[in-house]
N, C-alpha and C. Protein backbone atom coordinates (compact mmCIF):
# COMPACT_ATOMS: atom_id res chain seq x y z
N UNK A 1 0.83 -1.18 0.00
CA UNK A 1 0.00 0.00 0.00
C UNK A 1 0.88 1.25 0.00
N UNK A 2 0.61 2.28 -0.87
CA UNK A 2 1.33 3.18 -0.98
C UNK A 2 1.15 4.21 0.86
N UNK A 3 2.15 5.13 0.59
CA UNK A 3 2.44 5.44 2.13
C UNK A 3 0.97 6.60 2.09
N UNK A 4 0.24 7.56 2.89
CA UNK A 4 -1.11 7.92 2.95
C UNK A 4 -0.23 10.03 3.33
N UNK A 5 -1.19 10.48 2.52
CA UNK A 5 -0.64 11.80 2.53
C UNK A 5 -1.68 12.40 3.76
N UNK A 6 -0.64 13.23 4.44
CA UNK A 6 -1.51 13.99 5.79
C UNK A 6 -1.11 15.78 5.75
N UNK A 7 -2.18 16.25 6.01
CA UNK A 7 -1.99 17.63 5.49
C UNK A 7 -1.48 18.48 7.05
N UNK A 8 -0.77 19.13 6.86
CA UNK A 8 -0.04 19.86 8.76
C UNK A 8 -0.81 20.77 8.23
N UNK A 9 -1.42 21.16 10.13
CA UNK A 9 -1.73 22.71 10.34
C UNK A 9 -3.29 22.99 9.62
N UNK A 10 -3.80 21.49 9.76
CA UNK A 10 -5.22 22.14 8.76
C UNK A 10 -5.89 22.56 10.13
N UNK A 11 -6.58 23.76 10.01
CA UNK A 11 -7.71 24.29 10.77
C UNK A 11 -9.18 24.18 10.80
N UNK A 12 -9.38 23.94 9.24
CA UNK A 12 -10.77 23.27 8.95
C UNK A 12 -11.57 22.11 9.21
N UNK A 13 -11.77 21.94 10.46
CA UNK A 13 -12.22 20.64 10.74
C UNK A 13 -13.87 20.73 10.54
N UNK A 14 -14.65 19.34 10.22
CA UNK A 14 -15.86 19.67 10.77
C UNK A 14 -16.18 18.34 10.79
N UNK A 15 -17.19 18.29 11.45
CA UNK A 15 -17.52 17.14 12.58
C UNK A 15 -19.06 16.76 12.83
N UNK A 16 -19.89 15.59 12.95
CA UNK A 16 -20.81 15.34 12.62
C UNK A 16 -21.07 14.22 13.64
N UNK A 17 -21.97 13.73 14.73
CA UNK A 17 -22.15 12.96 15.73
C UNK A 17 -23.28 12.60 15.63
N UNK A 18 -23.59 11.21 14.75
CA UNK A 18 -24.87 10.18 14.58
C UNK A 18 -24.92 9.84 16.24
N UNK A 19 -25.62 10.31 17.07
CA UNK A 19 -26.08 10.00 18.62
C UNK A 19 -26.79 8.26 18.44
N UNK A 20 -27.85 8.21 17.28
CA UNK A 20 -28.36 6.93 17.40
C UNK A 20 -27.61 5.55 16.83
N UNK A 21 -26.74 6.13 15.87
CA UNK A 21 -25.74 5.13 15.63
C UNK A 21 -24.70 4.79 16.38
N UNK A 22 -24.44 6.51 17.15
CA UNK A 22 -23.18 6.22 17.83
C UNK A 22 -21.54 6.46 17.16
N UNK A 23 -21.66 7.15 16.27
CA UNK A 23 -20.89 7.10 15.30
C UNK A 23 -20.49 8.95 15.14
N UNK A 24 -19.02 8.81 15.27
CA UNK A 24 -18.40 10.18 15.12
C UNK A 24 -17.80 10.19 13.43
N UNK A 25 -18.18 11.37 12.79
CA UNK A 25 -17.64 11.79 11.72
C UNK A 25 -16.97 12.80 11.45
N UNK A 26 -15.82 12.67 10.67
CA UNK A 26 -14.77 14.02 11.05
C UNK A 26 -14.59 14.26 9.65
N UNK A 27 -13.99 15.39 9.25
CA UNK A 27 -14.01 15.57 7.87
C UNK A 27 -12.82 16.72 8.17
N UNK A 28 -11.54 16.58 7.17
CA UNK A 28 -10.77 17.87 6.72
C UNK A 28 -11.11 18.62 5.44
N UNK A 29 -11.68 19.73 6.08
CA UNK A 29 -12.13 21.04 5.32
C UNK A 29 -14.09 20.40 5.25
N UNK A 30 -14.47 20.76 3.84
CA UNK A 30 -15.86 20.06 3.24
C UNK A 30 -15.81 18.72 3.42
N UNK A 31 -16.66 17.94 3.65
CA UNK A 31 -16.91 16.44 3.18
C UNK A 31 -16.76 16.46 1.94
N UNK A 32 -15.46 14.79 1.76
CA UNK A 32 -15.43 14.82 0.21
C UNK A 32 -15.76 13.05 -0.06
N UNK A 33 -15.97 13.00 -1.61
CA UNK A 33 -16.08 11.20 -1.67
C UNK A 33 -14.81 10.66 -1.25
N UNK A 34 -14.81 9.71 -0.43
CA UNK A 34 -13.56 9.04 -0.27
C UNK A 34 -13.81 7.75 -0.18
N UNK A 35 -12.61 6.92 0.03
CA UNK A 35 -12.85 5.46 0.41
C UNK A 35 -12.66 5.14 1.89
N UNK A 36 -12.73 4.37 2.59
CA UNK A 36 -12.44 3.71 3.62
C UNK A 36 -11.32 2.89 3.79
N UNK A 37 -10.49 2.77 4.79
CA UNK A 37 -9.29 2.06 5.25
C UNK A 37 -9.78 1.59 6.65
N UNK A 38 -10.43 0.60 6.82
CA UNK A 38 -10.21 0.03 8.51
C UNK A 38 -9.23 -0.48 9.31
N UNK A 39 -8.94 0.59 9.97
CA UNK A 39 -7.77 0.43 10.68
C UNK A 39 -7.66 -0.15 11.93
N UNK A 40 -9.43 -0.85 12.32
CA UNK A 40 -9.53 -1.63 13.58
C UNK A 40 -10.15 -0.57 14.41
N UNK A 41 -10.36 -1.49 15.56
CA UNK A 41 -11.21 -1.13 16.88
C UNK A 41 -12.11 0.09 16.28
N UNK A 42 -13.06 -0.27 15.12
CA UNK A 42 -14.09 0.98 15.17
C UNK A 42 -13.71 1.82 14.57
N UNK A 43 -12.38 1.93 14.03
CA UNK A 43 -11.72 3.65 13.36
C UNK A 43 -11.45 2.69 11.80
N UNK A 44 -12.43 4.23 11.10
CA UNK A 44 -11.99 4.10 9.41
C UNK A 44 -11.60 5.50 9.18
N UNK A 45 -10.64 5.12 8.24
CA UNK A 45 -9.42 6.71 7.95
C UNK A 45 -10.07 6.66 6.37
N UNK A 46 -10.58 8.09 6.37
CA UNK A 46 -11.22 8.63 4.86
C UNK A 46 -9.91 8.91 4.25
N UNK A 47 -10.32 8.08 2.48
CA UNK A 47 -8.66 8.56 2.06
C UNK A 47 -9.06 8.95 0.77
N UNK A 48 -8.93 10.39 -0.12
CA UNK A 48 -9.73 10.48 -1.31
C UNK A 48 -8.71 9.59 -1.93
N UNK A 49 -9.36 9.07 -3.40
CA UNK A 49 -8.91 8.03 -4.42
C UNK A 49 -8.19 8.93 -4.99
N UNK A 50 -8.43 10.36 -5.32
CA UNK A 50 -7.13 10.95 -6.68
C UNK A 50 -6.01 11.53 -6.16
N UNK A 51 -5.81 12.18 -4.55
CA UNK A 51 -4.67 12.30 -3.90
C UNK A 51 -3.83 11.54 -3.12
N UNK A 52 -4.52 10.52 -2.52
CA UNK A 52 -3.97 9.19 -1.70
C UNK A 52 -3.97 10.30 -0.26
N UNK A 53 -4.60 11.09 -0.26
CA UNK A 53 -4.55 12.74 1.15
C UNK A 53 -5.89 11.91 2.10
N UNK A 54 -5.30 11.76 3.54
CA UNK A 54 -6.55 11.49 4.61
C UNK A 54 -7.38 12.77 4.52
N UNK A 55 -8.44 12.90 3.97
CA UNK A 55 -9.45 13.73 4.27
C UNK A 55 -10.44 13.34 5.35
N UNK A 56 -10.59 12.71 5.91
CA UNK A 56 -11.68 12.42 7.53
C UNK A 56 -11.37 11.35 8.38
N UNK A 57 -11.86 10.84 9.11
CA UNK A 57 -11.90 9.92 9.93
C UNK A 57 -13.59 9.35 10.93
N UNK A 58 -13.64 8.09 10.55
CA UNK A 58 -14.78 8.09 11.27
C UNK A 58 -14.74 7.18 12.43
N UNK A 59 -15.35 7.34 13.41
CA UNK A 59 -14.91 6.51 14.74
C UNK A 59 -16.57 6.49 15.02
N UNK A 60 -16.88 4.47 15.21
CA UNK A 60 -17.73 4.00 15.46
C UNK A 60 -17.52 3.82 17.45
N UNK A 61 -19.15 3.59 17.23
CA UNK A 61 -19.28 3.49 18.62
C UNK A 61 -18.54 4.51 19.82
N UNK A 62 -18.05 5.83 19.55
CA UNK A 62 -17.82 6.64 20.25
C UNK A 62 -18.47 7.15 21.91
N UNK A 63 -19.28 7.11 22.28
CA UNK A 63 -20.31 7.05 23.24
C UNK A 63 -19.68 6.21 24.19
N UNK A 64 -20.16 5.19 23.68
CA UNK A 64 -19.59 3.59 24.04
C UNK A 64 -18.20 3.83 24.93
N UNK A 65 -17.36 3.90 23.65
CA UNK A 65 -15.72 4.22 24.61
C UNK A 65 -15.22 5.09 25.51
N UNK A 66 -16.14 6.20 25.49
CA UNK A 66 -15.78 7.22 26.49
C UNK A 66 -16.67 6.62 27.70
N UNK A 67 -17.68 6.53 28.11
CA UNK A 67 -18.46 5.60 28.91
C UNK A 67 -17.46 4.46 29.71
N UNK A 68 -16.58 3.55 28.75
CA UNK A 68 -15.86 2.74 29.45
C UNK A 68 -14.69 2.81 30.08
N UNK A 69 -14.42 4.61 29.15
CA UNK A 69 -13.00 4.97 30.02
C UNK A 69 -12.95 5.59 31.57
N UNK A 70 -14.59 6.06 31.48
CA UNK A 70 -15.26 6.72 32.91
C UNK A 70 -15.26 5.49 33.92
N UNK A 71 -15.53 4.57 33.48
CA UNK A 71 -15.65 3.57 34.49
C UNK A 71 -14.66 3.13 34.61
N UNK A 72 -13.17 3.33 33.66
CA UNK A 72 -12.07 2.45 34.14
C UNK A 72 -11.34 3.60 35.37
């Protein structure tokens, strides 16, 4: 797999929290089409197809894990 391009110093974040899914969505700059990379425990790294550039990240079950870190 080729190595994954990461952009420094982006400020544009925006962010999106499905409460009933449970599911955090992150996006650098606009939401763009991308693909998915599962990288385990719940985290997929948005990667557009024509730059190989992480544009988002989505983290399942978020709720969930903070909940279990309160109790640890």
């Amino acid at each position: 797999m080729e190595a994954l391009k990461l952009q420094e110093h982006q400020s544009n974040l925006n962010w999106d929290y499905d409460a009933e899914a449970d599911v955090l969505y992150i996006s650098i700059g606009e939401p763009k089409v991308a693909e998915g990379i599962d990288i385990g425990e719940g985290i997929i790294v948005r990667v557009s197809p024509e730059s190989n550039e992480v544009v988002g990240l989505t983290i399942i079950g978020l709720n969930r894990r903070i909940v279990k870190k309160m109790k640890e």
